[in-house]
PDB file of N, CA and C in Angstrom:
ATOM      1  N   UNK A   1       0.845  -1.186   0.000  1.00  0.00           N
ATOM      2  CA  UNK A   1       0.000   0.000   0.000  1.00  0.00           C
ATOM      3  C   UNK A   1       0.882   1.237   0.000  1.00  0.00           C
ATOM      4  N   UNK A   2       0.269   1.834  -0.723  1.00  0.00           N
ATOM      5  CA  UNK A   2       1.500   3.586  -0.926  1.00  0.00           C
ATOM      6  C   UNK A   2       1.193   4.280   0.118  1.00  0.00           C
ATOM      7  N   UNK A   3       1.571   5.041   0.940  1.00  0.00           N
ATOM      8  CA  UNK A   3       1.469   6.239   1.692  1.00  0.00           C
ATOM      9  C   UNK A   3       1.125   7.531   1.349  1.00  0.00           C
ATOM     10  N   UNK A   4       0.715   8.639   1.647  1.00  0.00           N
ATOM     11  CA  UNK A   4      -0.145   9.894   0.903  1.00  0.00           C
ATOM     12  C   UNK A   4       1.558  10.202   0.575  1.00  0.00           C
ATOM     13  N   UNK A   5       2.756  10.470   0.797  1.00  0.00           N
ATOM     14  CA  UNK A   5       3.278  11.157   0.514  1.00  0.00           C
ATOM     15  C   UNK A   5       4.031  10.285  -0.979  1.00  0.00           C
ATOM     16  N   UNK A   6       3.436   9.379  -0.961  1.00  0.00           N
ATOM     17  CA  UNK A   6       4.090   8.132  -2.376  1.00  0.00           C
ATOM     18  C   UNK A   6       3.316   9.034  -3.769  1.00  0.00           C
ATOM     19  N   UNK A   7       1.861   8.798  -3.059  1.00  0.00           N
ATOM     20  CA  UNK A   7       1.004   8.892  -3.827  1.00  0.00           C
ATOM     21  C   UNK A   7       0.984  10.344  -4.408  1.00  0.00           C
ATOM     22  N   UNK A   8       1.347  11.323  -3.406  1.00  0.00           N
ATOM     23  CA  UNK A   8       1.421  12.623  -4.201  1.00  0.00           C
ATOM     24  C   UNK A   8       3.020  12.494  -4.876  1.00  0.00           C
ATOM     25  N   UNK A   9       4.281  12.078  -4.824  1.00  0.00           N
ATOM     26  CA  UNK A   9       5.027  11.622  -5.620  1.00  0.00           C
ATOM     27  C   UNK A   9       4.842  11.401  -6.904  1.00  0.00           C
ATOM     28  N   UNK A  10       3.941  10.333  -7.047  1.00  0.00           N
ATOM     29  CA  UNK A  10       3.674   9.960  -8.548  1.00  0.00           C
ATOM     30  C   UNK A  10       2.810  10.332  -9.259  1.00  0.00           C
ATOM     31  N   UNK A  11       1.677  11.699  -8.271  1.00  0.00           N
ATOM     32  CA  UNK A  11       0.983  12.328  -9.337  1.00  0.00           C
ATOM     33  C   UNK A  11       1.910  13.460  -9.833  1.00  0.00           C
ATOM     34  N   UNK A  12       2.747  13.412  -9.186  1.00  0.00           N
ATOM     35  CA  UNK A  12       3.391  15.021  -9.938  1.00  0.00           C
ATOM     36  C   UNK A  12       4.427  14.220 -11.034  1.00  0.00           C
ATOM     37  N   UNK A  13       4.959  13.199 -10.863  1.00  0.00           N
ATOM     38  CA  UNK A  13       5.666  12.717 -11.596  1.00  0.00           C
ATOM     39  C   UNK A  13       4.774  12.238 -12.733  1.00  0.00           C
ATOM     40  N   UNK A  14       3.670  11.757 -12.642  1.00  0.00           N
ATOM     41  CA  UNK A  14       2.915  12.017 -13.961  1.00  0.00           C
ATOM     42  C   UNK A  14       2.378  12.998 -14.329  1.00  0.00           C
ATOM     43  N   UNK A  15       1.982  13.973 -13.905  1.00  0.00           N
ATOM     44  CA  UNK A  15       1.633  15.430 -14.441  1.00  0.00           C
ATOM     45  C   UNK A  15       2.970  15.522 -14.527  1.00  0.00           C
ATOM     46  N   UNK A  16       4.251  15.613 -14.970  1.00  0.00           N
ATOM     47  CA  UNK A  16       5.201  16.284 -15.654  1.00  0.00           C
ATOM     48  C   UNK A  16       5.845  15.234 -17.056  1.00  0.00           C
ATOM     49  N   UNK A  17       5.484  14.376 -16.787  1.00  0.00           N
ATOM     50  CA  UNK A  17       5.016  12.828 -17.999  1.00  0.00           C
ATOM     51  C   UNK A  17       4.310  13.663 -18.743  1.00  0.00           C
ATOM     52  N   UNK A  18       3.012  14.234 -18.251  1.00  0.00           N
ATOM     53  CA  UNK A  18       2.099  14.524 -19.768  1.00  0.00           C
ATOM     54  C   UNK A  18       2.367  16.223 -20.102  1.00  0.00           C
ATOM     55  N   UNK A  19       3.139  16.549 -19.065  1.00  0.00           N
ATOM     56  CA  UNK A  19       3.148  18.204 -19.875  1.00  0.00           C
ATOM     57  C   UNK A  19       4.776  18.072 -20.772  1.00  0.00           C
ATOM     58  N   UNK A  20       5.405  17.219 -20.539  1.00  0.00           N
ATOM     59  CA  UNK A  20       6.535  16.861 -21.327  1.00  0.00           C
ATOM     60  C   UNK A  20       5.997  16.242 -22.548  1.00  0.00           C
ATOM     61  N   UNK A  21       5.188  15.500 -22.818  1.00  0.00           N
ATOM     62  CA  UNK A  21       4.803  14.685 -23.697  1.00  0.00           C
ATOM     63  C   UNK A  21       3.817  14.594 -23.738  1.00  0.00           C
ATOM     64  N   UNK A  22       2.836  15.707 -24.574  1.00  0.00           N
ATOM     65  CA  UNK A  22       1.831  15.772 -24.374  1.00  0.00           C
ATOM     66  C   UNK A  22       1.061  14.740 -25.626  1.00  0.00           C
ATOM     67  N   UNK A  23       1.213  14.873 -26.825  1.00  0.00           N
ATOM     68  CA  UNK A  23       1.060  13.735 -27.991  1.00  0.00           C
ATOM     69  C   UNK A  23       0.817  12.552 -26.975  1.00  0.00           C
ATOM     70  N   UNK A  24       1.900  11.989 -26.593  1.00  0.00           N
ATOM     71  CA  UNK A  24       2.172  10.530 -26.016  1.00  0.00           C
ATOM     72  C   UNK A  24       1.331  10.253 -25.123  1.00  0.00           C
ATOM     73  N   UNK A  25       0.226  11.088 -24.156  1.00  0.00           N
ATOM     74  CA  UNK A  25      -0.047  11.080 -22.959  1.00  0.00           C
ATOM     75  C   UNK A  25      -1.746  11.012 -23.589  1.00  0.00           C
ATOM     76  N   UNK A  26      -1.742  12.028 -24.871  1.00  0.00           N
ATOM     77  CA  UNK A  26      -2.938  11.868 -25.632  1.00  0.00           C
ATOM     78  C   UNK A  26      -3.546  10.434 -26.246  1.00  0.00           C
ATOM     79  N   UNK A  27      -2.585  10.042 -26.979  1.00  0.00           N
ATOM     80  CA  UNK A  27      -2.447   8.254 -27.261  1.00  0.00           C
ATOM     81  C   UNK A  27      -2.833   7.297 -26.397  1.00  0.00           C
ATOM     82  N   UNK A  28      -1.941   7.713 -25.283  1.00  0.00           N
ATOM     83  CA  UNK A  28      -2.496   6.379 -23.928  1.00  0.00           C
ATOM     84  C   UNK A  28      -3.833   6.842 -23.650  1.00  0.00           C
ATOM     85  N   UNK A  29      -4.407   8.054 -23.124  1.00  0.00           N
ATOM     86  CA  UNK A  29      -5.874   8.772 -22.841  1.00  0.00           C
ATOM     87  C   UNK A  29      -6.743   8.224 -23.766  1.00  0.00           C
ATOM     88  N   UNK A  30      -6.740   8.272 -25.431  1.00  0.00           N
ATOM     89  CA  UNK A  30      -7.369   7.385 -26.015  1.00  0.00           C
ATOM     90  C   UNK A  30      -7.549   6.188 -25.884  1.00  0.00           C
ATOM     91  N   UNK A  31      -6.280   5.361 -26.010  1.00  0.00           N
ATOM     92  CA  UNK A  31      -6.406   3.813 -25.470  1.00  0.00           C
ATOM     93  C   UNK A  31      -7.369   3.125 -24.774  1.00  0.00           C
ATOM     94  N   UNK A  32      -7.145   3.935 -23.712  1.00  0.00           N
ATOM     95  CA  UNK A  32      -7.669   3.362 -22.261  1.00  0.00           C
ATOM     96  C   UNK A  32      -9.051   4.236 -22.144  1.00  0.00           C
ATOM     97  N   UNK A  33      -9.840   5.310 -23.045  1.00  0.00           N
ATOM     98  CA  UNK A  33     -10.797   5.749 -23.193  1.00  0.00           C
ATOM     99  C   UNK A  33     -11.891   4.334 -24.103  1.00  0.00           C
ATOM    100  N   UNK A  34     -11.000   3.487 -25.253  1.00  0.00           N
ATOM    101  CA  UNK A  34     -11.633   3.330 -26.130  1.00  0.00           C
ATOM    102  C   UNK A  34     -11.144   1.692 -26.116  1.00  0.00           C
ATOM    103  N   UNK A  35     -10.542   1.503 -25.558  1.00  0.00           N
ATOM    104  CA  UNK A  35      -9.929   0.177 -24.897  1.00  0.00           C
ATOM    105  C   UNK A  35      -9.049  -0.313 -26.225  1.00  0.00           C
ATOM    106  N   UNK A  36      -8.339  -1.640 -25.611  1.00  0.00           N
ATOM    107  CA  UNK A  36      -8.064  -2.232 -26.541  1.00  0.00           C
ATOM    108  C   UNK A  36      -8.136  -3.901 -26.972  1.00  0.00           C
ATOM    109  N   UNK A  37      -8.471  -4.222 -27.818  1.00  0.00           N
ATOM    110  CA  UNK A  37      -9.219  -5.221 -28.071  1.00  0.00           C
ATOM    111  C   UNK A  37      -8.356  -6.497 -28.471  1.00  0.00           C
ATOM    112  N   UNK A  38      -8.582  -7.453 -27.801  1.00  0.00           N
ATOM    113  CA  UNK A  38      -7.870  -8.731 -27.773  1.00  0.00           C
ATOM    114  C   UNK A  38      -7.734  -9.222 -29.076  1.00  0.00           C
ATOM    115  N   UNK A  39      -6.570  -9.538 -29.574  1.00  0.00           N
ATOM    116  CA  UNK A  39      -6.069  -9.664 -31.058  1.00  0.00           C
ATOM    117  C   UNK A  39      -5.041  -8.814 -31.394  1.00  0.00           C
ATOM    118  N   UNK A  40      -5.479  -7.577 -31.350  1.00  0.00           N
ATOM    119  CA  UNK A  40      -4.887  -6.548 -31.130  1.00  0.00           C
ATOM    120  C   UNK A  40      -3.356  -6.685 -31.238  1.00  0.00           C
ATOM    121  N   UNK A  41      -2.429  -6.297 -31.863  1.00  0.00           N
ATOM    122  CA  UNK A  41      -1.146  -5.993 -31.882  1.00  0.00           C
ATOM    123  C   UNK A  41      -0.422  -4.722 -31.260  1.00  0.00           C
ATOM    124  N   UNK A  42       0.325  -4.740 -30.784  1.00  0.00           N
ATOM    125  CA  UNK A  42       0.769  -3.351 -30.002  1.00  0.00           C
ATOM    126  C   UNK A  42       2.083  -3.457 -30.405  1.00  0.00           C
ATOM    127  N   UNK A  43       3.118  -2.255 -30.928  1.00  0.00           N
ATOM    128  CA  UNK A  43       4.480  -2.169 -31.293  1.00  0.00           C
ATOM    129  C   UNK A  43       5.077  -1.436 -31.145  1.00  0.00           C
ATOM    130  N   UNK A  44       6.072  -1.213 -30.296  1.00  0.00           N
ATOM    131  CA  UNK A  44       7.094  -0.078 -30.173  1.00  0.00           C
ATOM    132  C   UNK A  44       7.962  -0.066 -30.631  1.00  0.00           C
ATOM    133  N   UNK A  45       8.937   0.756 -31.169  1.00  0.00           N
ATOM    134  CA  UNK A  45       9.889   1.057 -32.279  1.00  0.00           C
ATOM    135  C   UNK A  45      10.904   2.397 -30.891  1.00  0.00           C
ATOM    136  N   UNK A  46      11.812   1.631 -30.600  1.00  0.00           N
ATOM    137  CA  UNK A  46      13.335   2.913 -30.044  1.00  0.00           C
ATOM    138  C   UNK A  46      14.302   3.389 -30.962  1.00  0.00           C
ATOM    139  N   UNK A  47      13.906   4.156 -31.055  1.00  0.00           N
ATOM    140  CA  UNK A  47      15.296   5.036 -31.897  1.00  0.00           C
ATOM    141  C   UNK A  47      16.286   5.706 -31.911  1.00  0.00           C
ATOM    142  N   UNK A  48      17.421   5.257 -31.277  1.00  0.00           N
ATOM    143  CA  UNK A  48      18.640   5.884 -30.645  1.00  0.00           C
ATOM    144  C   UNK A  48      19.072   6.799 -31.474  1.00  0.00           C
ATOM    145  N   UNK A  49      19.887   7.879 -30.432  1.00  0.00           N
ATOM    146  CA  UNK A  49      20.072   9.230 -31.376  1.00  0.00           C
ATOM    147  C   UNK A  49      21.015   9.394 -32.619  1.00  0.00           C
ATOM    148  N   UNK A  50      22.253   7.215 -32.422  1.00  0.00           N
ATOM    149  CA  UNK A  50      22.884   7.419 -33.606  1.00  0.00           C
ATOM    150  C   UNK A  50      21.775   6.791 -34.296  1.00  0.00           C
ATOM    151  N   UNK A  51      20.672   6.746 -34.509  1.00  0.00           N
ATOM    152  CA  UNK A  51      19.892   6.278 -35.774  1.00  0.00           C
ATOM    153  C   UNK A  51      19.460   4.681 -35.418  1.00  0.00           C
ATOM    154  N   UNK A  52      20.369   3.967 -34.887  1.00  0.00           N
ATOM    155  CA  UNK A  52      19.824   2.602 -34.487  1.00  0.00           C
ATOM    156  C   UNK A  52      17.918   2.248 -34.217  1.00  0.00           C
ATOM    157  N   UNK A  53      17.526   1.345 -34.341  1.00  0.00           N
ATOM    158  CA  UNK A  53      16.170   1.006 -34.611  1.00  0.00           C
ATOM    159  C   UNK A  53      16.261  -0.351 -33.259  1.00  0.00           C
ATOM    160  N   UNK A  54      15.450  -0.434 -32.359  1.00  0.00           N
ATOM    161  CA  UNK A  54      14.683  -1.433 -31.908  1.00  0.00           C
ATOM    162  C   UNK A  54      13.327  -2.139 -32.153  1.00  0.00           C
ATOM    163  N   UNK A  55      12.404  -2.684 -32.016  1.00  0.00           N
ATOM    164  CA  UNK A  55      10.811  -2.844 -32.694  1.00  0.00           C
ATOM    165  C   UNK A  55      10.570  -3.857 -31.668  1.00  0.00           C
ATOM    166  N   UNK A  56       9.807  -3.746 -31.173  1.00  0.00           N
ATOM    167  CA  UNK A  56       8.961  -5.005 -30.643  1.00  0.00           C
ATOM    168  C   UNK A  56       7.610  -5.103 -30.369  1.00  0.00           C
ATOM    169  N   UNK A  57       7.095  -5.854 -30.721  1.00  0.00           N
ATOM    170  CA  UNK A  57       5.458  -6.490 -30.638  1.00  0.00           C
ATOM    171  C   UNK A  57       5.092  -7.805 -29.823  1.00  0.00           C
ATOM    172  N   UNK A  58       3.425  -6.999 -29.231  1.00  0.00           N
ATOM    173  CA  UNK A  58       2.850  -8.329 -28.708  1.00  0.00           C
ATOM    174  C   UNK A  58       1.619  -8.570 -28.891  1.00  0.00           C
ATOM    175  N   UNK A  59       1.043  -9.314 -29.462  1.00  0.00           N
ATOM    176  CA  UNK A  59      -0.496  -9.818 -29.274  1.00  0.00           C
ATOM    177  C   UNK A  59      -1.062  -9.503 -28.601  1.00  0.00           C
ATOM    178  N   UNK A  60      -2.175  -8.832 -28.395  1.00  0.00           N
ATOM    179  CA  UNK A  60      -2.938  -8.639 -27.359  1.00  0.00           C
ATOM    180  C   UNK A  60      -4.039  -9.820 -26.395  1.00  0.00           C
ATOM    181  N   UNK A  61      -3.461 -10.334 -24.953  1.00  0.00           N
ATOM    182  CA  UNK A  61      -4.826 -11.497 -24.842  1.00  0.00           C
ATOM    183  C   UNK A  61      -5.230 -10.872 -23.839  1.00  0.00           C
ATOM    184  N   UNK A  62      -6.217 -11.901 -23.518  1.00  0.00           N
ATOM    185  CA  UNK A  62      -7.465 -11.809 -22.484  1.00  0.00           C
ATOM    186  C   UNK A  62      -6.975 -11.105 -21.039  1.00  0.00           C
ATOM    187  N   UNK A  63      -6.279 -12.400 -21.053  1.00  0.00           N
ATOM    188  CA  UNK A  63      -4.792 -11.671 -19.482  1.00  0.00           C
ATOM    189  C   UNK A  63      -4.308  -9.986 -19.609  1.00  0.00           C
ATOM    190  N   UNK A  64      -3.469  -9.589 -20.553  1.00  0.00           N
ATOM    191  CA  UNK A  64      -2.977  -8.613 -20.811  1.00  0.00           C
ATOM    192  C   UNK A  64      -4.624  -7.418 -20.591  1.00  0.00           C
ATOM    193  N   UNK A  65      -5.580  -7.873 -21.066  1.00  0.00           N
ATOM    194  CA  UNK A  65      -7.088  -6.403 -20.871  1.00  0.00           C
ATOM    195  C   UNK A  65      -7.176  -6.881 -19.633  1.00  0.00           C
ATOM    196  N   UNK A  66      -7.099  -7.828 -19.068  1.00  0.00           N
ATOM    197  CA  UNK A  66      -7.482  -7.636 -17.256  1.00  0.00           C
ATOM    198  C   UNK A  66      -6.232  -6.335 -16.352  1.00  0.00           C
ATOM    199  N   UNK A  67      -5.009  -7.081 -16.939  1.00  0.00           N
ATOM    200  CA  UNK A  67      -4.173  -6.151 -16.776  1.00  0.00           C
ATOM    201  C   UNK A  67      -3.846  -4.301 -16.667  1.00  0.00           C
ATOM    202  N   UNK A  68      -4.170  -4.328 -18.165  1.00  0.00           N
ATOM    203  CA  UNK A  68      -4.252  -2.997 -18.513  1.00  0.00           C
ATOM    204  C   UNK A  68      -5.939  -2.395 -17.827  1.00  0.00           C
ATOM    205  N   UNK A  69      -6.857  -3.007 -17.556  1.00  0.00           N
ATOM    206  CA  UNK A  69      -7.923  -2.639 -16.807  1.00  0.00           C
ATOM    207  C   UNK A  69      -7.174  -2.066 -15.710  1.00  0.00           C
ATOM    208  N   UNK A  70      -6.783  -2.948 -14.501  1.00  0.00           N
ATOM    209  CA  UNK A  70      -6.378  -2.460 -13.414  1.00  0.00           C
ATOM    210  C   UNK A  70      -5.069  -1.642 -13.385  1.00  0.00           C
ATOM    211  N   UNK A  71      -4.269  -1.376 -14.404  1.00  0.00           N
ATOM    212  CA  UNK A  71      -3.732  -0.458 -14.174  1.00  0.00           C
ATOM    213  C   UNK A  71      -4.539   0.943 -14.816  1.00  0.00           C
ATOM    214  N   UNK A  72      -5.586   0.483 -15.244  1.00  0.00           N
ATOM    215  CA  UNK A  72      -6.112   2.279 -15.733  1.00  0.00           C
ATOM    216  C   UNK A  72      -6.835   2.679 -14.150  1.00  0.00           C
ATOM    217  N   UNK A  73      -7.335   1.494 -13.702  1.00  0.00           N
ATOM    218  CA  UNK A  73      -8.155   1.946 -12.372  1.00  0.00           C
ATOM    219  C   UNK A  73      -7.199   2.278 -11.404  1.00  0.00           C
ATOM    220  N   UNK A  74      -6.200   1.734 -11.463  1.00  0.00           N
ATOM    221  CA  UNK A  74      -5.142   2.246 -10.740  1.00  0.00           C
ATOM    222  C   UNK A  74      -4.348   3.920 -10.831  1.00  0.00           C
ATOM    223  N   UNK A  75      -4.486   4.188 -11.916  1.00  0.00           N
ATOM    224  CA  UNK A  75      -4.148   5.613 -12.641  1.00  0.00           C
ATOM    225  C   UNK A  75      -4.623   6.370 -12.110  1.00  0.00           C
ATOM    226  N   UNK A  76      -6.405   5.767 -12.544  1.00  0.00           N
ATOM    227  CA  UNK A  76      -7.417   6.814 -12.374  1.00  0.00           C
ATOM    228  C   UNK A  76      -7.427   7.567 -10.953  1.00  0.00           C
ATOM    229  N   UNK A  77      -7.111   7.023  -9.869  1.00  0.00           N
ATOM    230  CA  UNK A  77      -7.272   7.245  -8.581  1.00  0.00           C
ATOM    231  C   UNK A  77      -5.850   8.330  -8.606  1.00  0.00           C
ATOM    232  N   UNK A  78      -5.163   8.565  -9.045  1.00  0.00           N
ATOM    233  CA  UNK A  78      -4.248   9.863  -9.200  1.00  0.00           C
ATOM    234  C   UNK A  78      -4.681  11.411  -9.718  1.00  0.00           C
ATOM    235  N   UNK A  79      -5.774  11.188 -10.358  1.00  0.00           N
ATOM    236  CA  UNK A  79      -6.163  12.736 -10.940  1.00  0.00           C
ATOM    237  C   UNK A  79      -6.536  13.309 -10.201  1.00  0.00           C
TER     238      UNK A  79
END
């Protein structure tokens, strides 16, 4: 269990997440507005500043939306 002073920790550390990155913060807000649906592919791509490329993907299952459920309900309790 977090303590009030955890918990105000990581709201400011995410309010400076979305005023840094506001695009990125818009994306997840959709997501988790509009869910995401089992099948689903998800892919991230890193792009180091000499140009190098990472990529990785995962299927979306059943497990993974229980998941991402409780961490949005978990979020939510920060605003």
């Amino acid at each position: 269990m977090l303590n009030p002073s955890g918990i105000l920790k990581l709201v400011g550390i995410k309010n400076k997440f979305m005023s840094l990155h506001p695009k990125f913060s818009a994306f997840i807000g959709h997501l988790m507005r509009n869910g995401i649906a089992e099948g689903s592919v998800i892919e991230i791509t890193v792009t180091g500043p000499d140009g190098e490329t990472v990529t990785s993907n995962m299927k979306v299952t059943q497990d993974d939306i229980a998941m991402f459920q409780e961490i949005a309900e978990t979020v939510s309790t920060f605003r």
